[in-house]
N, C-alpha and C. Protein backbone atom coordinates (compact mmCIF):
# COMPACT_ATOMS: atom_id res chain seq x y z
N UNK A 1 227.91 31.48 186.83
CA UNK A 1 227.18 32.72 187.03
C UNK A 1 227.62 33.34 188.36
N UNK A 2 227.97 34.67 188.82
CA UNK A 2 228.25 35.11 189.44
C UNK A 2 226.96 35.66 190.37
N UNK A 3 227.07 35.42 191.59
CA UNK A 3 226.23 35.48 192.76
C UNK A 3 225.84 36.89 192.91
N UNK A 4 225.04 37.64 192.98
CA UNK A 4 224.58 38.88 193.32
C UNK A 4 222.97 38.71 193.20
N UNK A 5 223.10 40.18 194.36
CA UNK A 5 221.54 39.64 194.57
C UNK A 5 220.26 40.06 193.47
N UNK A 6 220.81 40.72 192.20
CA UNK A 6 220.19 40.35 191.69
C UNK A 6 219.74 39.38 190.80
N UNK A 7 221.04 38.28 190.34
CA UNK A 7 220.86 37.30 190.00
C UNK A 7 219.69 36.19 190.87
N UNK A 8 220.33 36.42 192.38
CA UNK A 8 219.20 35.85 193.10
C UNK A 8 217.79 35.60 193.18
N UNK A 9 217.60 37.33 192.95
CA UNK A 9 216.34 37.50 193.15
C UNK A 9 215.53 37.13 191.93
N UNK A 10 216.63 37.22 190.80
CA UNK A 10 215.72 36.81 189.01
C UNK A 10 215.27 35.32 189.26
N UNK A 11 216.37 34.31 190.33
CA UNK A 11 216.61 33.04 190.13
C UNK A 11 215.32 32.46 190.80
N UNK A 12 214.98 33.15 192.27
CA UNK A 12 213.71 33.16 193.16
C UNK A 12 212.28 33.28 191.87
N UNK A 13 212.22 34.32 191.73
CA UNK A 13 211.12 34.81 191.20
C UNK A 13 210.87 33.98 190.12
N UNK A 14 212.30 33.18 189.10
CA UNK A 14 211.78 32.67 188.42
C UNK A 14 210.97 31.21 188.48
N UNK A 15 211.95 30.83 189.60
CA UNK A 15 211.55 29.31 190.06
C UNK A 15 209.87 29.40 190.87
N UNK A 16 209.25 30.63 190.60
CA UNK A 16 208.41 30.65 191.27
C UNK A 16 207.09 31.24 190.26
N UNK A 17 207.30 31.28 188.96
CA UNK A 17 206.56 31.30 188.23
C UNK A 17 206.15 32.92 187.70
N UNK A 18 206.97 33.54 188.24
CA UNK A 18 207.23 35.15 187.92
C UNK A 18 207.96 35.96 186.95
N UNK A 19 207.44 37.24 186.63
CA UNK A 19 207.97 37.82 185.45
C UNK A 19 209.25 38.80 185.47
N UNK A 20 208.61 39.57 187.13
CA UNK A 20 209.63 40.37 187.33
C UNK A 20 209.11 40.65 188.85
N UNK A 21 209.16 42.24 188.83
CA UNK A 21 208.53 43.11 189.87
C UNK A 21 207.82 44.24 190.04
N UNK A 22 206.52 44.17 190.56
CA UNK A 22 205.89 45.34 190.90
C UNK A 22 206.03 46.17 191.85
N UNK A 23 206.03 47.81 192.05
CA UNK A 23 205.30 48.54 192.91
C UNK A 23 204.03 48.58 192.92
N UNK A 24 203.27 48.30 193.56
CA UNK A 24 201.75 48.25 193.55
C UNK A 24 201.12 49.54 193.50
N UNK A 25 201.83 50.28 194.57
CA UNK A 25 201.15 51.99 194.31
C UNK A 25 201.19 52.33 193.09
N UNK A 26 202.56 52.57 192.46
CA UNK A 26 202.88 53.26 191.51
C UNK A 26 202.62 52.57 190.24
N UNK A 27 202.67 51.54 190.10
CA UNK A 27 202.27 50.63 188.87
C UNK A 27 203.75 50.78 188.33
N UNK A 28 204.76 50.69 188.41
CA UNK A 28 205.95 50.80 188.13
C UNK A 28 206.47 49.28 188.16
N UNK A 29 206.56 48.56 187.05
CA UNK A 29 207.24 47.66 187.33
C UNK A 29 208.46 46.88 186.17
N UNK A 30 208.88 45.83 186.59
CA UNK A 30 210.51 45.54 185.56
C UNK A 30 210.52 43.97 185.31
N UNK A 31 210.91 44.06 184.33
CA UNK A 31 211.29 42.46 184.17
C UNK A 31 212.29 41.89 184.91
N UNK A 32 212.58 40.38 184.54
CA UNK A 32 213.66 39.89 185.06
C UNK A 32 215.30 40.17 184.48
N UNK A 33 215.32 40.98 183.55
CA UNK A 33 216.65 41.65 183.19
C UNK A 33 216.65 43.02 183.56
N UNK A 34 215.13 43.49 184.08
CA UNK A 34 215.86 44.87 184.66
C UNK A 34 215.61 44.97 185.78
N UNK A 35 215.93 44.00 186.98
CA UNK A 35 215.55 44.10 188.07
C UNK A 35 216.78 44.76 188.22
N UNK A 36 216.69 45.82 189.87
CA UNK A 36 217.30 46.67 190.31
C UNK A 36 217.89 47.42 189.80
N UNK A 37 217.18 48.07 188.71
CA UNK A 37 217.96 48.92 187.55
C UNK A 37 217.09 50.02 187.41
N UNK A 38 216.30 49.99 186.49
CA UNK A 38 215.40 51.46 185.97
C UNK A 38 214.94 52.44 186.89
N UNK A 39 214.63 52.10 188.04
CA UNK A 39 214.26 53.08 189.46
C UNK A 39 214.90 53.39 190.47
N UNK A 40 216.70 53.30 190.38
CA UNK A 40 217.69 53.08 190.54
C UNK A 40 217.37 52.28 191.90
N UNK A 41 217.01 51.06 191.58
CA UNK A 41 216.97 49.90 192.92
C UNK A 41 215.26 49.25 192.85
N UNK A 42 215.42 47.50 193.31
CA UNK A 42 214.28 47.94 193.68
C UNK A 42 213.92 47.89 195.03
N UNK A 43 212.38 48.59 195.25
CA UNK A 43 211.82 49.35 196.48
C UNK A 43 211.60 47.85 197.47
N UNK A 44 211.63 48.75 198.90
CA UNK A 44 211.27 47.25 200.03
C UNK A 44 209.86 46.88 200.29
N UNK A 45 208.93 47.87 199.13
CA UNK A 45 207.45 46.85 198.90
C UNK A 45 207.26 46.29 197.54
N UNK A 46 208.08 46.52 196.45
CA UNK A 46 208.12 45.74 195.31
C UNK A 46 207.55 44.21 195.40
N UNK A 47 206.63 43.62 194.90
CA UNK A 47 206.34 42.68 194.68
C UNK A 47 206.39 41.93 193.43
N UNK A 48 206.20 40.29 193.86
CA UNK A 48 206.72 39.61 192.54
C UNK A 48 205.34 39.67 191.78
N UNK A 49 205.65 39.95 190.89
CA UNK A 49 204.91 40.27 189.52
C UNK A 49 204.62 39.46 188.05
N UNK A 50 203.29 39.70 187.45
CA UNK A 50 203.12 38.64 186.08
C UNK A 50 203.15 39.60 184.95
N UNK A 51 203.69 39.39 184.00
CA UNK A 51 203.71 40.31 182.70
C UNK A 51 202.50 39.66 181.84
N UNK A 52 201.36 40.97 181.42
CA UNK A 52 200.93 40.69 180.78
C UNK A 52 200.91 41.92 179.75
N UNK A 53 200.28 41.78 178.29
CA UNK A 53 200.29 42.52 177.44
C UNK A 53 199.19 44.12 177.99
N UNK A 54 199.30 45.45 178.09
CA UNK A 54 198.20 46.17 177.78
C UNK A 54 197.21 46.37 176.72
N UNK A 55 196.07 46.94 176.80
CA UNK A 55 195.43 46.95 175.45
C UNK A 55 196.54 47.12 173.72
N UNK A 56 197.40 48.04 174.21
CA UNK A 56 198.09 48.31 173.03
C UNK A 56 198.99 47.34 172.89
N UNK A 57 199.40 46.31 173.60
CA UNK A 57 200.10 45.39 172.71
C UNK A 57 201.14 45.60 174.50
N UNK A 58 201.66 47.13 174.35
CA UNK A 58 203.21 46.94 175.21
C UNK A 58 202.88 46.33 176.49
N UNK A 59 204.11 45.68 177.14
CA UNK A 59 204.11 44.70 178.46
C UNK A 59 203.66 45.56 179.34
N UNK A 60 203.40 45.35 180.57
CA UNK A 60 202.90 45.49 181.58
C UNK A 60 203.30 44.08 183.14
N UNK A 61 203.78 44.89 184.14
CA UNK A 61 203.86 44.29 184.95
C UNK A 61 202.67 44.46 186.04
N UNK A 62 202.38 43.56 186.59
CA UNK A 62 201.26 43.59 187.78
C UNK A 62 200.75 42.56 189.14
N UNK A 63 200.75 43.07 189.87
CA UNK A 63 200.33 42.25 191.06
C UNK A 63 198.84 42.41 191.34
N UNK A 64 197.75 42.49 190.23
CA UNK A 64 196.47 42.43 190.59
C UNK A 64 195.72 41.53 191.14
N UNK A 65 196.78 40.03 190.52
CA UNK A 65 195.80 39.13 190.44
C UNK A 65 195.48 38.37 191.49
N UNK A 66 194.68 37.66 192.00
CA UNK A 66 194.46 36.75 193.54
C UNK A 66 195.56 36.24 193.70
N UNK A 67 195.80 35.18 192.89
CA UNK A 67 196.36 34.06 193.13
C UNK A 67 197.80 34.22 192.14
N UNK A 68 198.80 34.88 192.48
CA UNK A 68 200.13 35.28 191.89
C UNK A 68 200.95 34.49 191.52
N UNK A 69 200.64 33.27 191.91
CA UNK A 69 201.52 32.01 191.87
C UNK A 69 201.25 31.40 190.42
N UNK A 70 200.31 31.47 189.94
CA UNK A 70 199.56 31.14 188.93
C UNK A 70 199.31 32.09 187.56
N UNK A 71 200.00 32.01 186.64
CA UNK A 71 199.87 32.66 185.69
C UNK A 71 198.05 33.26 185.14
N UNK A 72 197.63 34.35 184.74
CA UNK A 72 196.65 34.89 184.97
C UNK A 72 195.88 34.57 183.21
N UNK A 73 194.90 33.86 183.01
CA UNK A 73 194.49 33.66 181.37
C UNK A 73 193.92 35.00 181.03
N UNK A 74 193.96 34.96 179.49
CA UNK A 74 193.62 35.61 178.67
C UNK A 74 192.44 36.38 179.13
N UNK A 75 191.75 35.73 179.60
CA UNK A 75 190.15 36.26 180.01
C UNK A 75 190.46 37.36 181.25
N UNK A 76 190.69 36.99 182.27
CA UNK A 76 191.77 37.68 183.22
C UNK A 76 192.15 39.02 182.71
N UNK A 77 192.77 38.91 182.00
CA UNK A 77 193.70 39.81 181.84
C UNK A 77 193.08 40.89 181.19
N UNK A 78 191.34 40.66 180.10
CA UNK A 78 190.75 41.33 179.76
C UNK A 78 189.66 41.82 180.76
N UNK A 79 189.54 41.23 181.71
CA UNK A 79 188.57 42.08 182.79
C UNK A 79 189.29 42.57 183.33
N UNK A 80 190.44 42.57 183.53
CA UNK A 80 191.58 43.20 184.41
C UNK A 80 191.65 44.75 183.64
N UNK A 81 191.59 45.02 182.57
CA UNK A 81 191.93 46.18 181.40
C UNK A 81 190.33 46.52 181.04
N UNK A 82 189.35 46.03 181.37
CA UNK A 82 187.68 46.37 181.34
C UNK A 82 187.70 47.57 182.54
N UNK A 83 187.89 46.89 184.20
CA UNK A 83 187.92 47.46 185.07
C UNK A 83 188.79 48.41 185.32
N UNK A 84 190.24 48.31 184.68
CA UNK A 84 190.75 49.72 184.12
C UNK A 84 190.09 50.84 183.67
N UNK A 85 189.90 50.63 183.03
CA UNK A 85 188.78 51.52 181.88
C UNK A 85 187.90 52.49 182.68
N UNK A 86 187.18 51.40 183.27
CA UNK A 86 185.93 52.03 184.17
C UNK A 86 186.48 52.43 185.21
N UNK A 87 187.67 52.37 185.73
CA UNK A 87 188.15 53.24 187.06
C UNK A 87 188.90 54.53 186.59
N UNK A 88 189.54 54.51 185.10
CA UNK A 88 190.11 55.55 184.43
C UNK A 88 189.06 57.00 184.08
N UNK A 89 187.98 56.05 183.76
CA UNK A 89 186.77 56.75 183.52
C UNK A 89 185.83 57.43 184.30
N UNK A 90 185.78 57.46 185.54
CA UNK A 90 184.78 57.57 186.93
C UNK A 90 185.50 58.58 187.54
């Protein structure tokens, strides 16, 4: 495999229990095959990120959760998309 940093950074993130990367402001985020790609780069606050499903099924990247290191359960992930709701809504 040829060394670049985005191989690196897929190799980091993965050994570390991660999906990809978030922008936190923007909610913009990429998997581990499209890191440094879709936003042409990624940003110097991008954070490592967990993919979970949205209500409709499609992926979603996010740095909501406390404890990032740790994959986020099912339950999680539905109060996570509850409190959506109600902040979409207000």
């Amino acid at each position: 495999m040829k060394m670049t940093v985005k191989n690196i950074l897929a190799e980091y993130l993965t050994s570390r229990g991660f999906d990809g990367l978030c922008h936190p402001e923007t909610e913009c985020g990429c998997g581990l095959e499209d890191l440094i790609g879709p936003c042409e780069g990624a940003q110097g606050d991008c954070q490592p990120a967990h993919r979970i499903q949205d209500p409709e099924g499609d992926p979603w990247y996010t740095t909501a959760f406390v404890d990032l290191a740790r994959r986020p359960t099912k339950e999680e992930v539905q109060k996570y998309w509850e409190k959506e709701r109600e902040r979409r809504m207000s």
